[in-house]
N, C-alpha and C. Protein backbone atom coordinates (compact mmCIF):
# COMPACT_ATOMS: atom_id res chain seq x y z
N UNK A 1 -55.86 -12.62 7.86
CA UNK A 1 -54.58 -11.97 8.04
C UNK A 1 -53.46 -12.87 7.52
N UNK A 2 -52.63 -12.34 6.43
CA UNK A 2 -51.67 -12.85 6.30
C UNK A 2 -50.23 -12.98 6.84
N UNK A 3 -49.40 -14.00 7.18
CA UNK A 3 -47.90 -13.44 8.08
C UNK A 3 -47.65 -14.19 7.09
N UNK A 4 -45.90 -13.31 6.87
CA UNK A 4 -45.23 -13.82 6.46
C UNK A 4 -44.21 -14.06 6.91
N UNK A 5 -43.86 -15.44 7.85
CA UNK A 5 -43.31 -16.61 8.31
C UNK A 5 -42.15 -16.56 7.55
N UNK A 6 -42.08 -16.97 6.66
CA UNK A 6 -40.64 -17.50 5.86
C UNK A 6 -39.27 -16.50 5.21
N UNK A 7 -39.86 -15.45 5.16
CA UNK A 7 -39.72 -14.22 4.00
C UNK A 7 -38.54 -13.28 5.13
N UNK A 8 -37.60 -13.57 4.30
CA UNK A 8 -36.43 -12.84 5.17
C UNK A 8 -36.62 -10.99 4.78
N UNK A 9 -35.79 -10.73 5.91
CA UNK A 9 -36.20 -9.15 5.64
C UNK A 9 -35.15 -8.39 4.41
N UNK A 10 -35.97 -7.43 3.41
CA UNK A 10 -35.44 -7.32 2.45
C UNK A 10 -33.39 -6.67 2.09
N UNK A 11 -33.70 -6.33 3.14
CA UNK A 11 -31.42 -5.86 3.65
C UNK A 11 -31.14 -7.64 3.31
N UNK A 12 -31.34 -8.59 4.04
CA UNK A 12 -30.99 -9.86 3.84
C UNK A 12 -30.63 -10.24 2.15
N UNK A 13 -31.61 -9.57 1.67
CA UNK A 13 -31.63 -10.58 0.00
C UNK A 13 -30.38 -10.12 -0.50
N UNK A 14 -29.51 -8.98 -0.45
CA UNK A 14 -28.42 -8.44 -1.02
C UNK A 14 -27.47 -8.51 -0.35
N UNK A 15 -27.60 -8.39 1.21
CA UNK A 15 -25.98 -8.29 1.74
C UNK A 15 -25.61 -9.19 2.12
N UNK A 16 -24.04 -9.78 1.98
CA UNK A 16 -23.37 -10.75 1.96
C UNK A 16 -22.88 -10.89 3.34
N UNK A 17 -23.32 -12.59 3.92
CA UNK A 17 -23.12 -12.69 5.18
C UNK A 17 -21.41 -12.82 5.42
N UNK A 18 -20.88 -12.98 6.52
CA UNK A 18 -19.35 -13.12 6.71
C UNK A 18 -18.82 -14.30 6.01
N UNK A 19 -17.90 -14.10 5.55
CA UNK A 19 -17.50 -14.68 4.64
C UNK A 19 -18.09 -15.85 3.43
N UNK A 20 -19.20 -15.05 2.92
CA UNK A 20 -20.08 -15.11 1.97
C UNK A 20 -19.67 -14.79 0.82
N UNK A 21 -19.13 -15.65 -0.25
CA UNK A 21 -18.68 -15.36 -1.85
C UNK A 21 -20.23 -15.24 -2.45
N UNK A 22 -20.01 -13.93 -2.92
CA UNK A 22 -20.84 -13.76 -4.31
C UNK A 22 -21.11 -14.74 -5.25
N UNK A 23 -20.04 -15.38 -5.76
CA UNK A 23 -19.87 -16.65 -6.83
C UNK A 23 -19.17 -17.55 -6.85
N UNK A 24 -19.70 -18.76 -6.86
CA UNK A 24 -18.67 -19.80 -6.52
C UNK A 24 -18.67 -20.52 -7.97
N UNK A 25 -17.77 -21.28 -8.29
CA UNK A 25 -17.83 -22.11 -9.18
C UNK A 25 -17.08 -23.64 -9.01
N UNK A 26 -18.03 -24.00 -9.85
CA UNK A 26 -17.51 -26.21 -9.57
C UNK A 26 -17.62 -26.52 -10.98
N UNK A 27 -16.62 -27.08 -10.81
CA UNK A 27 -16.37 -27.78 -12.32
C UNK A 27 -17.32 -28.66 -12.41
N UNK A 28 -18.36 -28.95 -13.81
CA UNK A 28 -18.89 -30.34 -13.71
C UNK A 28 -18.54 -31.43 -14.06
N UNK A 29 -17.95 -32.29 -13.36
CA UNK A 29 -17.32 -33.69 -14.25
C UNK A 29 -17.95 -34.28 -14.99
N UNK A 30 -18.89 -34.26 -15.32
CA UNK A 30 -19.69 -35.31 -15.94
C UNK A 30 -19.81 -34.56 -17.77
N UNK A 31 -19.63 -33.30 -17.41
CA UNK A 31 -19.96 -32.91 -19.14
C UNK A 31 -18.37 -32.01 -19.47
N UNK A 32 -18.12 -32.49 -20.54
CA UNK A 32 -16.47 -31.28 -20.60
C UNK A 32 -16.83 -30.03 -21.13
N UNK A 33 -15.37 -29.15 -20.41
CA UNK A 33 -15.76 -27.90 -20.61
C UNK A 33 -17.02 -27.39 -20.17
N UNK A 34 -17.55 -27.83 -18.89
CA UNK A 34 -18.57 -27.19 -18.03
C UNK A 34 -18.51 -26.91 -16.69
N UNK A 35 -19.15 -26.28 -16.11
CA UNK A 35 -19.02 -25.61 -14.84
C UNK A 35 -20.48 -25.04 -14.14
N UNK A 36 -20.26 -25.38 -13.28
CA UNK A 36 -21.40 -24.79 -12.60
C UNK A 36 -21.40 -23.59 -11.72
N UNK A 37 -21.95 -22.65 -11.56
CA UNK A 37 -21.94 -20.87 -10.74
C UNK A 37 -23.27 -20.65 -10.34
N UNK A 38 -22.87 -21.12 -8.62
CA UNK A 38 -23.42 -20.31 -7.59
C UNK A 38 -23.44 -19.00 -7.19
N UNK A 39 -24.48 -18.16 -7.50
CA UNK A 39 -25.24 -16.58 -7.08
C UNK A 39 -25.76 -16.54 -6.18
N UNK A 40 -24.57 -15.56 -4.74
CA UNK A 40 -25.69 -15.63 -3.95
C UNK A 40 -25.68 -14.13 -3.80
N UNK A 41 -27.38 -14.10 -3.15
CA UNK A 41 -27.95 -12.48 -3.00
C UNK A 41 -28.40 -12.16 -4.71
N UNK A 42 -28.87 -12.94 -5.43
CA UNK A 42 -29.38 -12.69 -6.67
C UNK A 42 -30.68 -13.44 -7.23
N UNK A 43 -30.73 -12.68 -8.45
CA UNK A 43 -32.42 -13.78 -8.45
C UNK A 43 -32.35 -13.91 -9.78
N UNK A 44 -33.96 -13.51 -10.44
CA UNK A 44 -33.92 -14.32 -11.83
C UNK A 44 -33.06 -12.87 -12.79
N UNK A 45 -33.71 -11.68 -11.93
CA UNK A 45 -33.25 -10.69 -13.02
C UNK A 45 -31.77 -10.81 -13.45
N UNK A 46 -30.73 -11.07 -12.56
CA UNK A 46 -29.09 -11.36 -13.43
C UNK A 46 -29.19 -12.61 -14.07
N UNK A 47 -29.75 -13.46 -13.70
CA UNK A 47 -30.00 -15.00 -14.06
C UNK A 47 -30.09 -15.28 -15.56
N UNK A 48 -31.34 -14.36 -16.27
CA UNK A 48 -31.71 -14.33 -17.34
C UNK A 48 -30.75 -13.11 -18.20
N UNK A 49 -30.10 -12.58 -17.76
CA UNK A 49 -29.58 -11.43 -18.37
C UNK A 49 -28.36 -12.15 -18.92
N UNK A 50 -27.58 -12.91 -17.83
CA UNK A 50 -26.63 -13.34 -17.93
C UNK A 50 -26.67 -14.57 -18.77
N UNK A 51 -27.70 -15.64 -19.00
CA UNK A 51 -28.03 -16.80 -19.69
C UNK A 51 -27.65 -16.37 -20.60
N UNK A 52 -29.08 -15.57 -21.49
CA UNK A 52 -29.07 -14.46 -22.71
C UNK A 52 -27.70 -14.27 -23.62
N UNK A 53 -27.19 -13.13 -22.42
CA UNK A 53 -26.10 -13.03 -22.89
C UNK A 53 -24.80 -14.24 -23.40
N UNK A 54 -24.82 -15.03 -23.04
CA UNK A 54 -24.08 -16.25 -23.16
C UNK A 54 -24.40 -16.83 -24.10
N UNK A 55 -25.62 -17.01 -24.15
CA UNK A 55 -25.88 -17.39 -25.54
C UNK A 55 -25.37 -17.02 -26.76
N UNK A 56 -25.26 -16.01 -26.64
CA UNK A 56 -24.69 -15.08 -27.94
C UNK A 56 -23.01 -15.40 -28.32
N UNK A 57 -22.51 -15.91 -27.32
CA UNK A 57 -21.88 -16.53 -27.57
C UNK A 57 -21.16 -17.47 -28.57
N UNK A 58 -20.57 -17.42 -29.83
CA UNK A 58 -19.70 -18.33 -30.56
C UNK A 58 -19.60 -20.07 -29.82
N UNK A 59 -18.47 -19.35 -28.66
CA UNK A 59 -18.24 -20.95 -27.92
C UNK A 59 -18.72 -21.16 -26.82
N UNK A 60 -20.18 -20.67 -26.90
CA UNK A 60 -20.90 -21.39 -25.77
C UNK A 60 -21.98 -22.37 -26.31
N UNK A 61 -21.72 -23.61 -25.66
CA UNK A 61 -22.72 -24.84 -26.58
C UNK A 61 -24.02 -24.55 -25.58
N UNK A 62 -24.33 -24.09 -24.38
CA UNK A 62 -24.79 -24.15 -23.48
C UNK A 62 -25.05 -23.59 -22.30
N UNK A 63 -26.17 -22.92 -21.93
CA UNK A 63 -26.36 -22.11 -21.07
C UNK A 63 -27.57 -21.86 -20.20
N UNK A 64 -27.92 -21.76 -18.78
CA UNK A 64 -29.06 -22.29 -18.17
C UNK A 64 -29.29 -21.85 -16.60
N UNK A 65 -30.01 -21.49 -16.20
CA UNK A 65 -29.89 -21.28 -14.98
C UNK A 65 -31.42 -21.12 -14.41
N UNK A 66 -30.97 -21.46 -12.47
CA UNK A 66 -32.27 -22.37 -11.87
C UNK A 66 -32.17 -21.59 -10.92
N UNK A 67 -33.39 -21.10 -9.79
CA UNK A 67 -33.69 -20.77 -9.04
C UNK A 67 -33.66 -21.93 -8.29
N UNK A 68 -33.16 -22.34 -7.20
CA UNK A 68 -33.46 -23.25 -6.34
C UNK A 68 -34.62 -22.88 -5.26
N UNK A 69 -34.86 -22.09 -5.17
CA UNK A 69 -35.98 -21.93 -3.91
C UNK A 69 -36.38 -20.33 -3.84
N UNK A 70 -37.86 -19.92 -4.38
CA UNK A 70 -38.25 -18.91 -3.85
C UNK A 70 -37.87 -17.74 -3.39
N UNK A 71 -37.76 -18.54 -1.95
CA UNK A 71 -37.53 -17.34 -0.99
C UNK A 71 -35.96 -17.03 -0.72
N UNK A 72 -35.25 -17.95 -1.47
CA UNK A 72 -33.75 -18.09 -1.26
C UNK A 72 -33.09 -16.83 -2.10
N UNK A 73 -32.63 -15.74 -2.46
CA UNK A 73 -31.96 -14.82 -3.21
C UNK A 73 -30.62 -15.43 -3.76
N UNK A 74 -30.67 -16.82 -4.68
CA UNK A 74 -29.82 -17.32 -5.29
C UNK A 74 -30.23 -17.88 -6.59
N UNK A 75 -29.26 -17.80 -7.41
CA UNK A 75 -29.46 -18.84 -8.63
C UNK A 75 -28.05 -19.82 -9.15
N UNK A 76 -28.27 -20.83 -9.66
CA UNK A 76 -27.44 -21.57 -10.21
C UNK A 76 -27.21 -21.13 -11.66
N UNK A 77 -26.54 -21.02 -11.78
CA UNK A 77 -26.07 -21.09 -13.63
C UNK A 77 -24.82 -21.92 -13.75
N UNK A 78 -25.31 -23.05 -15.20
CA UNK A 78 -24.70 -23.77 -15.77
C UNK A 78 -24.20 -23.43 -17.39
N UNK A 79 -22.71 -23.25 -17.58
CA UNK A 79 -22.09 -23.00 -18.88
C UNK A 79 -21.10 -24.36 -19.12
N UNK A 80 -21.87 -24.65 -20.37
CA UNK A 80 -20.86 -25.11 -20.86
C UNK A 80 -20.17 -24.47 -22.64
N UNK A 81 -18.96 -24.90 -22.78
CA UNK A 81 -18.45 -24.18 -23.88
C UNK A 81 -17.87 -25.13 -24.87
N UNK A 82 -17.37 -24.98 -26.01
CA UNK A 82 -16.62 -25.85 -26.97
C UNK A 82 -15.38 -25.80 -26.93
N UNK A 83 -15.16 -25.85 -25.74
CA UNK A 83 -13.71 -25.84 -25.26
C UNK A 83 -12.08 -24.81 -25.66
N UNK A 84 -13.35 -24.12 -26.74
CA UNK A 84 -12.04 -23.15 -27.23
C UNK A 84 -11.63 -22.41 -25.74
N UNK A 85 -12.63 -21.83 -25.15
CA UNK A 85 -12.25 -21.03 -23.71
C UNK A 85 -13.04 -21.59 -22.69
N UNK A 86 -12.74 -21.39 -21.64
CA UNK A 86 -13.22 -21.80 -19.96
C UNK A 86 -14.52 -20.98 -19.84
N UNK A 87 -15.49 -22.17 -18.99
CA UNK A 87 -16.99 -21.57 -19.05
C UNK A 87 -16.61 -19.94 -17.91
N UNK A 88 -15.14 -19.83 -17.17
CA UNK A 88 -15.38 -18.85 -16.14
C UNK A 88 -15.05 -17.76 -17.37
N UNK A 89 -13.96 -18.01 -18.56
CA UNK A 89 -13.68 -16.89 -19.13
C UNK A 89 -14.72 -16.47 -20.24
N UNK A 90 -16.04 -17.21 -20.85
CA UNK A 90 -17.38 -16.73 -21.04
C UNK A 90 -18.23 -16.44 -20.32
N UNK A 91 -18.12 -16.27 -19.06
CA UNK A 91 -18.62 -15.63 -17.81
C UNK A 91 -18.08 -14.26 -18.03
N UNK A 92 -16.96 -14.07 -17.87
CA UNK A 92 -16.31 -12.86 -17.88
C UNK A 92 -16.65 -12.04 -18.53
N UNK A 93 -16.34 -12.44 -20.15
CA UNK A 93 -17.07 -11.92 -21.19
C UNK A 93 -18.08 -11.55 -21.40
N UNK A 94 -19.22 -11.98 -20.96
CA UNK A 94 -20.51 -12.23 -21.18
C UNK A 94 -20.87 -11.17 -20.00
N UNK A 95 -19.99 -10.90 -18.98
CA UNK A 95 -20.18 -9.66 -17.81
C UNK A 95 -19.93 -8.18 -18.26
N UNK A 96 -18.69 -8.38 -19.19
CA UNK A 96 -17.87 -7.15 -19.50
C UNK A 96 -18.93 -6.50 -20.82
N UNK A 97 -19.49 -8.10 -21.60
CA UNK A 97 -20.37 -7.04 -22.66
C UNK A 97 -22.09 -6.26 -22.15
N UNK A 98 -22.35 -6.91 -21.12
CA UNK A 98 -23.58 -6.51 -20.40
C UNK A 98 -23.08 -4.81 -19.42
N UNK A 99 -21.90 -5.16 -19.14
CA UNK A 99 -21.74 -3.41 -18.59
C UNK A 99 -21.38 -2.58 -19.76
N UNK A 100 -21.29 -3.13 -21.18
CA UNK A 100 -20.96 -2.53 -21.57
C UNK A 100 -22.77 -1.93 -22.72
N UNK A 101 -23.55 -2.91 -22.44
CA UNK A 101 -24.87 -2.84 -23.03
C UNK A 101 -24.95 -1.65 -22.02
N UNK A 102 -25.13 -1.78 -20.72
CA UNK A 102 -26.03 -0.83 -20.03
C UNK A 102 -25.25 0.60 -20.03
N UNK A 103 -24.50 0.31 -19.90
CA UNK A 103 -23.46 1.83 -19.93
C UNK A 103 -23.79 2.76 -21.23
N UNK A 104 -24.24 2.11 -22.54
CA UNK A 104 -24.76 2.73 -23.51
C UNK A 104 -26.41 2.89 -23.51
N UNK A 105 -27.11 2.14 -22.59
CA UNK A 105 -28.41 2.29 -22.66
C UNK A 105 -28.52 3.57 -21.68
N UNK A 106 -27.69 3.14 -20.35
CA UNK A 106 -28.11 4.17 -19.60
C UNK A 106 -27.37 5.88 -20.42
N UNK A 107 -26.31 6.01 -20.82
CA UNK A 107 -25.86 6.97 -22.16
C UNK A 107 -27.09 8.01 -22.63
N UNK A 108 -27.76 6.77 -23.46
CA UNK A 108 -28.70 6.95 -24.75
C UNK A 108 -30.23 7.69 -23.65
N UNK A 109 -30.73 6.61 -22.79
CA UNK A 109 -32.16 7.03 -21.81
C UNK A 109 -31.78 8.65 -21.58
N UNK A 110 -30.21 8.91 -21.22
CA UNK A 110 -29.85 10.00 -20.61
C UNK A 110 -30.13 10.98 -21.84
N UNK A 111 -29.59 11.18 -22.82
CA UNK A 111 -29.39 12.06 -23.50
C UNK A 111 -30.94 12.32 -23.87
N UNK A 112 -31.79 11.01 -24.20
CA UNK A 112 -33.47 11.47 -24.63
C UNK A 112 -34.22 12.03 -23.65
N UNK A 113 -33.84 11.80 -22.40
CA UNK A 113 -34.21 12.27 -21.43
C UNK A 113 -34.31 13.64 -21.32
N UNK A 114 -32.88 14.55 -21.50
CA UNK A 114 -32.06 15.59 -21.56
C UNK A 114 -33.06 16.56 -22.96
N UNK A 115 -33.09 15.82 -23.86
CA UNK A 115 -33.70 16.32 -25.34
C UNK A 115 -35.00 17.12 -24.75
N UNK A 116 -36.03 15.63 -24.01
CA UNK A 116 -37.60 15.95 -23.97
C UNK A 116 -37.56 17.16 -22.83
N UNK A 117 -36.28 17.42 -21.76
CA UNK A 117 -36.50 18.58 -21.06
C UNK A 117 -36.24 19.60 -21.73
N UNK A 118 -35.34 19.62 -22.68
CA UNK A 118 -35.28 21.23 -23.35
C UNK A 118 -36.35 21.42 -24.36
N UNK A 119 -37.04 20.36 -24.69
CA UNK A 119 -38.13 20.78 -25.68
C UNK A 119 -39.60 20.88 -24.92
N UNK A 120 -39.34 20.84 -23.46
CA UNK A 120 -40.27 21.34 -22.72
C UNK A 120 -41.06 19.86 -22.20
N UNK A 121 -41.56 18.92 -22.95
CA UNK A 121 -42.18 17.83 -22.63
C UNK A 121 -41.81 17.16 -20.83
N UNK A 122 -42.91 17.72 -20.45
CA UNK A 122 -43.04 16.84 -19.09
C UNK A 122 -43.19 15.76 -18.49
N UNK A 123 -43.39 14.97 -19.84
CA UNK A 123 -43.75 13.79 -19.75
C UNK A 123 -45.02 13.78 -19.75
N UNK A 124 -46.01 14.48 -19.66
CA UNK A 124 -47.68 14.29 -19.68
C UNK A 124 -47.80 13.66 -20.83
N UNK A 125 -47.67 12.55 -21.24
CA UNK A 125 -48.46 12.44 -23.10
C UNK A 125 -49.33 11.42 -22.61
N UNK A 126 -50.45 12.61 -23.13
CA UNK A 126 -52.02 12.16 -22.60
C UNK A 126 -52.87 12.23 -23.87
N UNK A 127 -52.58 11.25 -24.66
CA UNK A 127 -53.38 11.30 -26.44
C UNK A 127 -54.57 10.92 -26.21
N UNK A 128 -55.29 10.87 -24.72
CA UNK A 128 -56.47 10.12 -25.14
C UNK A 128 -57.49 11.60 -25.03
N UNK A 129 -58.61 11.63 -25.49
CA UNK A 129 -59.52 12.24 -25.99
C UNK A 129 -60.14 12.52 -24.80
N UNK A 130 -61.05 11.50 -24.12
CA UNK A 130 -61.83 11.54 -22.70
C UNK A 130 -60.45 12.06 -21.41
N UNK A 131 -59.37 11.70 -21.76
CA UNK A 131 -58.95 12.51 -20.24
C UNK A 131 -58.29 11.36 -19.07
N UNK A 132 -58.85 10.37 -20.09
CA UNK A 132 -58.51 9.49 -18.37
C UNK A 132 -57.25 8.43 -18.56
C-alpha cells in the first residue's frame, strides 16, 4: 500500500495563500541586468513556456529556470538581458507574446474543429485495417 505522506492536496497547488504574491522578483547583484522570479502555485509547464519564449528574445543574453522541489508548485526563473531593457520588461513581453500565441492557437483548433463538424467527421479516424 502506498500513502502519500508529503503530497499536498491538489486545490493547494494553485490557490494563493493570504497574502501570497504570484511573482516576486530580486535583482541579482552579482550579474548586470539580471533578476531573479519567484512562481508560486506553478510548475514546469509555465516554466518552459516562458524560458522558450525569452529566448526569442533580441535582448535577452539569458534565460533559465529551476524547480526547487517536487512536491513544491513553484519555479525560479532567471533573466538576464543586454541591458537595452529590464529583465521584468522581457518578462512582460515575453507574457503578452505567449497570450498572444495561444489566443491564435486556441482561434485556429477552434475554427478546424468547427470545419471537421460540418463535414460530418466525428473524430473516429480509424485507418487501421484489423479494427483495433
Amino acid at each position: 500500500m502506498i500513502t502519500e505522506v508529503n503530497v499536498q492536496d491538489r486545490f493547494e497547488l494553485f490557490l494563493l495563500g493570504e497574502g501570497e504574491k504570484k511573482v516576486t522578483e530580486e535583482p541579482d547583484t552579482r550579474i548586470p541586468s539580471s533578476s531573479i522570479f519567484t512562481f508560486n502555485k506553478e510548475d514546469h509547464t509555465l516554466g518552459n513556456l516562458l524560458s522558450s519564449r525569452l529566448l526569442q528574445s533580441p535582448h535577452v543574453t539569458f534565460s533559465g529556470y529551476k524547480v526547487p522541489h517536487p512536491l513544491v508548485a513553484q519555479f525560479i526563473l532567471r533573466i538576464q538581458t543586454d541591458g537595452t531593457i529590464s529583465p521584468r520588461a522581457a518578462l512582460m513581453q515575453a507574457c503578452k507574446d505567449l497570450v498572444s500565441d495561444l489566443s491564435i492557437l486556441s482561434r485556429e483548433f477552434t475554427k478546424e474543429w468547427e470545419l471537421r463538424k460540418m463535414v460530418g467527421d466525428t473524430g473516429k479516424s480509424d485507418d487501421r485495417k484489423d479494427g483495433r
